[in-house]
C-alpha atoms as a PDB file:
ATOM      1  CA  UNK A   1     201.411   5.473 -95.997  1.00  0.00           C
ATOM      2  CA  UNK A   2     199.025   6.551 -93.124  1.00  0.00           C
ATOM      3  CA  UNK A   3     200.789   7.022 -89.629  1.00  0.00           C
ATOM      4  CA  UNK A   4     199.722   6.359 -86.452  1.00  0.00           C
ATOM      5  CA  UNK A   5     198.391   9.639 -84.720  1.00  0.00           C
ATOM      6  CA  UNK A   6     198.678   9.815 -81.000  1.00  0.00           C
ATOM      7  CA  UNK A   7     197.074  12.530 -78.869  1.00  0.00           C
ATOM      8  CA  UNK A   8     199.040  14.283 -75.646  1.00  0.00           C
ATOM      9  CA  UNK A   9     197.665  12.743 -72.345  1.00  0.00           C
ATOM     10  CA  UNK A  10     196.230   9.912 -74.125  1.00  0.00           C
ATOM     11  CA  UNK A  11     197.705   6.233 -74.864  1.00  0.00           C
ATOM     12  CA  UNK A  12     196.370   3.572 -76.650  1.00  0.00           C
ATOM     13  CA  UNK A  13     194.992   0.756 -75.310  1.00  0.00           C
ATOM     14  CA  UNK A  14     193.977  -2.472 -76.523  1.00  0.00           C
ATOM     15  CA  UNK A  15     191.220  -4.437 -73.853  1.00  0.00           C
ATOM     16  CA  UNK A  16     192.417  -7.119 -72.539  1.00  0.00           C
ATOM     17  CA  UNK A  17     190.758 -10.055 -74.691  1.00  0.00           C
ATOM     18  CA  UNK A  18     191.111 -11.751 -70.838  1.00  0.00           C
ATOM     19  CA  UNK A  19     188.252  -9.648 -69.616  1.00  0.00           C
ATOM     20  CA  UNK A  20     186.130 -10.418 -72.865  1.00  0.00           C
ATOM     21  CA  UNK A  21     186.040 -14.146 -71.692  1.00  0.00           C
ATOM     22  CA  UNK A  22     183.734 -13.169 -68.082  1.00  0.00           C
ATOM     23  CA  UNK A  23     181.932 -10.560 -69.468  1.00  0.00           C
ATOM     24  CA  UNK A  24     180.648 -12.092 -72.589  1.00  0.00           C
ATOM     25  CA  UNK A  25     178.654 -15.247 -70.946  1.00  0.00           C
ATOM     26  CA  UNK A  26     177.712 -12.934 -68.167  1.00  0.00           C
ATOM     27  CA  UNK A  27     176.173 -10.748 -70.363  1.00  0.00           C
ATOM     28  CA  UNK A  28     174.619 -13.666 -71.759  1.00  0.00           C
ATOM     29  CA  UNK A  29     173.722 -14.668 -68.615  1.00  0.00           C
ATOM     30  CA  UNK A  30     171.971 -11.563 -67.256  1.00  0.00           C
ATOM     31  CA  UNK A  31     170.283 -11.658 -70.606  1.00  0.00           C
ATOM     32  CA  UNK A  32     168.245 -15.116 -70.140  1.00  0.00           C
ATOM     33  CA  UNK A  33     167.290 -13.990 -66.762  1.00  0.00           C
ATOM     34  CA  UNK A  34     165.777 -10.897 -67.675  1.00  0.00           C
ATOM     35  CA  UNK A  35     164.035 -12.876 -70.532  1.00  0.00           C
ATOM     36  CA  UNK A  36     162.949 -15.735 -68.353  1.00  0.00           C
ATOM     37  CA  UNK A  37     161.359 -13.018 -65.613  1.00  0.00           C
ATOM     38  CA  UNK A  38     159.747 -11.014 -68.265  1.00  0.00           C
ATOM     39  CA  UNK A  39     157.777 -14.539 -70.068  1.00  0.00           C
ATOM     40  CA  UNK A  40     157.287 -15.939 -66.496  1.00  0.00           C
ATOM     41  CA  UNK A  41     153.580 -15.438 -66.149  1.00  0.00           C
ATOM     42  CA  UNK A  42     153.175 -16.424 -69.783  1.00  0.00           C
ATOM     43  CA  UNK A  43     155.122 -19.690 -69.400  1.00  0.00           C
ATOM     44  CA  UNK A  44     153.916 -20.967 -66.343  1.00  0.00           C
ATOM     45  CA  UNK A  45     149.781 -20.384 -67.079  1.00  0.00           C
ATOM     46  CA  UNK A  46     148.804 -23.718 -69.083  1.00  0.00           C
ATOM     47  CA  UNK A  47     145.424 -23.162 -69.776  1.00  0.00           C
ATOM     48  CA  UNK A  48     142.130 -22.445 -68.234  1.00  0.00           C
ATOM     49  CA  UNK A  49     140.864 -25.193 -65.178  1.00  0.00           C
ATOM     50  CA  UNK A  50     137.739 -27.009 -65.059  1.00  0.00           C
ATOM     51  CA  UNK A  51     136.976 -24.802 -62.218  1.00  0.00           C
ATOM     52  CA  UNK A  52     137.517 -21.165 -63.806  1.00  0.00           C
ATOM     53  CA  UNK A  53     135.324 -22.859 -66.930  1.00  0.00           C
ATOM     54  CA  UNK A  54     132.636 -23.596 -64.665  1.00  0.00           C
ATOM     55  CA  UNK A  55     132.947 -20.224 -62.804  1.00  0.00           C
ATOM     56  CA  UNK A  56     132.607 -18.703 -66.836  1.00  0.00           C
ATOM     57  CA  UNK A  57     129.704 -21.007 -67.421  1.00  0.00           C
ATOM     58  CA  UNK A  58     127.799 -19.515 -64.518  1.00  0.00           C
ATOM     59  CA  UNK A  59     128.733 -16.090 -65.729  1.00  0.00           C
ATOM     60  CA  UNK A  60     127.070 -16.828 -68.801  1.00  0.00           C
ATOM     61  CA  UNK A  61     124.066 -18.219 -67.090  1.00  0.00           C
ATOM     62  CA  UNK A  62     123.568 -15.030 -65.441  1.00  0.00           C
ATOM     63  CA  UNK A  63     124.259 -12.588 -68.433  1.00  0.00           C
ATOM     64  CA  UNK A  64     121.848 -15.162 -70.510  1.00  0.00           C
ATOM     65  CA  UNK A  65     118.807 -14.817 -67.348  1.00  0.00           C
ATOM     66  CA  UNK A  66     119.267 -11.522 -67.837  1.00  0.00           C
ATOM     67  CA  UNK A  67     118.507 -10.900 -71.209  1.00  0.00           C
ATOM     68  CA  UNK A  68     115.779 -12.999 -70.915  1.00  0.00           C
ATOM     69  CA  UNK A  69     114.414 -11.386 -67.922  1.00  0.00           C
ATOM     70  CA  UNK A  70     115.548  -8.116 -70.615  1.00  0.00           C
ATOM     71  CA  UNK A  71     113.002  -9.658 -72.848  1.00  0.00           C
ATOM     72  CA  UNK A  72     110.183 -11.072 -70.918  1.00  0.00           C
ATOM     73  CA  UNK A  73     109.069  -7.832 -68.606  1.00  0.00           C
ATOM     74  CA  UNK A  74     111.748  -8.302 -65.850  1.00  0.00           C
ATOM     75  CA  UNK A  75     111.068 -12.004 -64.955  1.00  0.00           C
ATOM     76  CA  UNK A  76     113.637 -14.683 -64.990  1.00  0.00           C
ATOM     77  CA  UNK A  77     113.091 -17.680 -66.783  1.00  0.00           C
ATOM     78  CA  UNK A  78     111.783 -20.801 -64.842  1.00  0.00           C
ATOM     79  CA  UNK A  79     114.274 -23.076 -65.761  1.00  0.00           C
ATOM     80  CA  UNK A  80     117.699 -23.004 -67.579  1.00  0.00           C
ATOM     81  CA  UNK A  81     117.069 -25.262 -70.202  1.00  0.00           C
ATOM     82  CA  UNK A  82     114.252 -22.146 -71.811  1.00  0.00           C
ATOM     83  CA  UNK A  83     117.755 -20.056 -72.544  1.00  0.00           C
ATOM     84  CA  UNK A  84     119.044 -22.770 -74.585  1.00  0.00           C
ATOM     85  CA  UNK A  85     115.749 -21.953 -77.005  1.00  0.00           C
ATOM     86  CA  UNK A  86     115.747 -17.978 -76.901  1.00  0.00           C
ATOM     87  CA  UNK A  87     118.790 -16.216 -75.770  1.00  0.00           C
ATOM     88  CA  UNK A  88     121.253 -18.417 -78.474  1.00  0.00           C
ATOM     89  CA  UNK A  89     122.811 -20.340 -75.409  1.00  0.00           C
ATOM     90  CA  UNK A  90     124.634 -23.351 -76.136  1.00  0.00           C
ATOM     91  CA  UNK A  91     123.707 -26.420 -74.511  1.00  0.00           C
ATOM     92  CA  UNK A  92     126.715 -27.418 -73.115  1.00  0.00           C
ATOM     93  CA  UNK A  93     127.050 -24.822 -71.363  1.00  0.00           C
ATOM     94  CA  UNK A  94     124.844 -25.701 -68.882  1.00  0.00           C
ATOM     95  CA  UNK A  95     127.321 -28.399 -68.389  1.00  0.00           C
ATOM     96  CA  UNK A  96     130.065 -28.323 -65.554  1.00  0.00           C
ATOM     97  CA  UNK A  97     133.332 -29.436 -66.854  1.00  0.00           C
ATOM     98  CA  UNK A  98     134.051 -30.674 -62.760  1.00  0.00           C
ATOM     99  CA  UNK A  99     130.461 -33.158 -63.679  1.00  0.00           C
ATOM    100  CA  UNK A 100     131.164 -36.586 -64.862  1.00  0.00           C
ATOM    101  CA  UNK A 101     127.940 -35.367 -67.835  1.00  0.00           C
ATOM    102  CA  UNK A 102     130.740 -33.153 -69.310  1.00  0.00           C
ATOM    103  CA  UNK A 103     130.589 -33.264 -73.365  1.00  0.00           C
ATOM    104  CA  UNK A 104     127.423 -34.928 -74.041  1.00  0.00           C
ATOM    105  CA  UNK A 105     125.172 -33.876 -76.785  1.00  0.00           C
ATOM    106  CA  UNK A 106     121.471 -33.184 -77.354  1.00  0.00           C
ATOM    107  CA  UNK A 107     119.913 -35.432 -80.003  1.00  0.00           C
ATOM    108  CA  UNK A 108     118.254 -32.323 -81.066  1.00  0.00           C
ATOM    109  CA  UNK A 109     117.593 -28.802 -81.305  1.00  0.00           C
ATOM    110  CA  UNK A 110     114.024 -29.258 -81.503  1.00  0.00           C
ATOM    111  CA  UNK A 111     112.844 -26.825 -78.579  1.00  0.00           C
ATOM    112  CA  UNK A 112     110.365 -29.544 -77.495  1.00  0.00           C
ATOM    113  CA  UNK A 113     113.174 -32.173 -77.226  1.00  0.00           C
ATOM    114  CA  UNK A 114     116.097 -29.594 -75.938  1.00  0.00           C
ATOM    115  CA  UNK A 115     114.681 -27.937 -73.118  1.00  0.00           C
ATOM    116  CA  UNK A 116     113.768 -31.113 -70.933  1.00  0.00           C
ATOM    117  CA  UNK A 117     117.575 -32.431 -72.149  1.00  0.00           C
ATOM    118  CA  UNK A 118     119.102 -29.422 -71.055  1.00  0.00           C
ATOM    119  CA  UNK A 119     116.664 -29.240 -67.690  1.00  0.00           C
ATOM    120  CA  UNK A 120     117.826 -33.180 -67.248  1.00  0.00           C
ATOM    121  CA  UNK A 121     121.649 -32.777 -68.148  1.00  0.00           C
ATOM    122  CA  UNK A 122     122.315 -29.849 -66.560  1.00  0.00           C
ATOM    123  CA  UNK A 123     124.728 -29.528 -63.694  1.00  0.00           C
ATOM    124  CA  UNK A 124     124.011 -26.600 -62.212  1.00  0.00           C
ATOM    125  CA  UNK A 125     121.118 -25.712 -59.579  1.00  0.00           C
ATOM    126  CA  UNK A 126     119.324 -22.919 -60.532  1.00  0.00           C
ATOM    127  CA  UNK A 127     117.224 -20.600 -58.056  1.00  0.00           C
ATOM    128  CA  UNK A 128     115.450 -17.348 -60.000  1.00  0.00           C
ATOM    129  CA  UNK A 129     112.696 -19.243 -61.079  1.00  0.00           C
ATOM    130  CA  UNK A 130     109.927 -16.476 -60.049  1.00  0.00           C
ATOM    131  CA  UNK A 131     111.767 -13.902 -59.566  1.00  0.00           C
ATOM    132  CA  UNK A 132     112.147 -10.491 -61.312  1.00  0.00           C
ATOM    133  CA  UNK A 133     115.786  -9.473 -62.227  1.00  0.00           C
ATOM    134  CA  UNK A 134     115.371  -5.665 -60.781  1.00  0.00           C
ATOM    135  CA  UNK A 135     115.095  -7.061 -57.712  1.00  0.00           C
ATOM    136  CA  UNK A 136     118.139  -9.101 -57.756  1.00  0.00           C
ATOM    137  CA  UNK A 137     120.999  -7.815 -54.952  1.00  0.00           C
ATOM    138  CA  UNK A 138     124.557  -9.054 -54.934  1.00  0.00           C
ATOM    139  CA  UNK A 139     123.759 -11.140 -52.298  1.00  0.00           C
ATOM    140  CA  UNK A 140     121.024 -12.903 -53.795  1.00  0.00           C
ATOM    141  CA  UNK A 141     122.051 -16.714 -55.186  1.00  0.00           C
ATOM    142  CA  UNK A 142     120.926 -17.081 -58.763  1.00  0.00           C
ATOM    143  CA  UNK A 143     122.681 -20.681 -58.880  1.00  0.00           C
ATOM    144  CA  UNK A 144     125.626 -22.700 -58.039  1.00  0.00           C
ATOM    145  CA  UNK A 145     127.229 -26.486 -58.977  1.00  0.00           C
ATOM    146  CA  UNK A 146     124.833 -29.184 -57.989  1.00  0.00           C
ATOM    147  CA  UNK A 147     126.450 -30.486 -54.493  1.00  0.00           C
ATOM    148  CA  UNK A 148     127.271 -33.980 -56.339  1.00  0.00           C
ATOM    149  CA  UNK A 149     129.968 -32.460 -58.099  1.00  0.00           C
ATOM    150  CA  UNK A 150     130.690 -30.466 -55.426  1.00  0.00           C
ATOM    151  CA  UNK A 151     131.290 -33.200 -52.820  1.00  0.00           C
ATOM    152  CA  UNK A 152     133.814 -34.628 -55.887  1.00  0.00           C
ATOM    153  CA  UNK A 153     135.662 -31.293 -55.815  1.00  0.00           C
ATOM    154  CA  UNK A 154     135.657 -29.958 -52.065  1.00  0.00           C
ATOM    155  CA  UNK A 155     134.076 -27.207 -53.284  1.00  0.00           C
ATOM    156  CA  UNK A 156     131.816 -25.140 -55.500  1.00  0.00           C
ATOM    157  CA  UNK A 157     131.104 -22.029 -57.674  1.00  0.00           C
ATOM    158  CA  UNK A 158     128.389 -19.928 -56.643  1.00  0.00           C
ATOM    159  CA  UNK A 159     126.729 -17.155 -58.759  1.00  0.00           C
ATOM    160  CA  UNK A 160     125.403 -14.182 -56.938  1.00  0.00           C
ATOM    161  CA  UNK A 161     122.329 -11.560 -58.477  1.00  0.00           C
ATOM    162  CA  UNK A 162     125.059  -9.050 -59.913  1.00  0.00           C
ATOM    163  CA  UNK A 163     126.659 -12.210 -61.892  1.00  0.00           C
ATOM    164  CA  UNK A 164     129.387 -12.540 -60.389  1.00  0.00           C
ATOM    165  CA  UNK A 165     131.040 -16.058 -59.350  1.00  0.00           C
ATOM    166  CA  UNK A 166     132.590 -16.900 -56.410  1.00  0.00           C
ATOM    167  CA  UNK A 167     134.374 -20.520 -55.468  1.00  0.00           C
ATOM    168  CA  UNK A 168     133.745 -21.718 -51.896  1.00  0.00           C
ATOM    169  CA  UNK A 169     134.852 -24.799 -49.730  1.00  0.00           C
ATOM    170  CA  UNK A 170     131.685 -26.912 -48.688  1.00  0.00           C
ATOM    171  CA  UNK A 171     131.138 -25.822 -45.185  1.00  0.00           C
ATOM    172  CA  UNK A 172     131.650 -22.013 -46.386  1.00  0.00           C
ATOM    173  CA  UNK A 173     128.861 -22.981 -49.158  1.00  0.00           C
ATOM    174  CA  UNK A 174     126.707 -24.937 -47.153  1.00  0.00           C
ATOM    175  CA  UNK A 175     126.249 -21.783 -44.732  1.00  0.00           C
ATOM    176  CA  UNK A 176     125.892 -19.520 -47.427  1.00  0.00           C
ATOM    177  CA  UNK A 177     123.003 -21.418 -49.040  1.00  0.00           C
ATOM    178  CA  UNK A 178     121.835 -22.366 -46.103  1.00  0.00           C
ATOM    179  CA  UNK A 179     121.074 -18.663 -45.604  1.00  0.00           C
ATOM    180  CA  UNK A 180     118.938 -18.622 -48.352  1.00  0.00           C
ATOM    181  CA  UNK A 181     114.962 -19.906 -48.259  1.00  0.00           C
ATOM    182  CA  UNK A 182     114.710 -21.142 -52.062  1.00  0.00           C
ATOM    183  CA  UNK A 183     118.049 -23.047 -51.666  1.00  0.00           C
ATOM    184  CA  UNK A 184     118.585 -26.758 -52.195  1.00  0.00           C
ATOM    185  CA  UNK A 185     119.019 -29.177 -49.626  1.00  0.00           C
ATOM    186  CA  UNK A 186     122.675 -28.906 -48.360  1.00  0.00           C
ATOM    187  CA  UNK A 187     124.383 -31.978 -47.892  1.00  0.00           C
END
């Protein structure tokens, strides 16, 4: 029969189950706070927006004039619709997902019948046509959103000579392009 052994200077004591009853659900508690913080960023990002899509499809407009320009002894292509053809660019790309075009199709992928689809569908303005991509700054506009989606959306993406894209309110674009020769007409 075991005894109970009991050290000098030292009682035993039971918790009081009293004490277990607050700290329990506030240790619950602190726990689904520190969770919630933690998946925050995670929870409250739903997806990408029609604007950061059309800020990624002028990225890829730029790295695609590039490799043609890579290709073709430094000179950008004339038009957009020519990288649909040779630098295995999707069509729909060249299609804003702020235009009211968004998600059509070609009826082909015939180069004779894609490029003038892709020149007519597209919703972007393009502005290298002519020029040579080593002489491309970071201030230099390669394109932007045509200004009738633009007027829809207070706004527009513009992307510069070292591809990257920047989103600007009208007036701010307007003065930007407006700084440029080979612009289009601002509205």
């Amino acid at each position: 029969m075991p005894t109970e052994t009991t050290f000098i200077g030292y009682e035993s004591q039971k918790p009081d189950p009293r004490w277990y009853k607050v700290i329990t659900p506030l240790s619950a508690l602190a726990l689904v706070l520190v969770l919630i913080w933690v998946l925050r960023p995670s929870l409250s990002h739903s997806g990408p927006t029609p604007r950061g899509e059309s800020a990624a499809h002028l990225m890829q407009i730029g790295e695609m004039c590039l490799l043609y320009a890579n290709e073709n002894q430094d000179r950008l292509p004339d038009n957009l619709g020519i990288l649909t053809t040779t630098e295995d660019m999707a069509p729909e790309s060249l299609q804003s997902p702020l235009g009211s075009q968004y998600a059509t199709s070609p009826p082909s992928t015939q180069p004779a019948v894609l490029i003038p689809w892709a020149n007519q569908h597209c919703d972007y303005t393009y502005l290298g046509a002519g020029k040579l991509a080593s002489q491309l700054t970071p201030k230099d506009i390669l394109g932007h959103e045509k200004w009738s989606i633009a007027k829809q959306h207070n706004g527009m993406n513009i992307l510069f000579g070292d591809e990257h894209v920047e989103w600007f309110t009208l007036a701010d674009a307007a003065k930007i392009l407006a700084q440029k020769p080979s612009t289009a007409p601002t509205p």
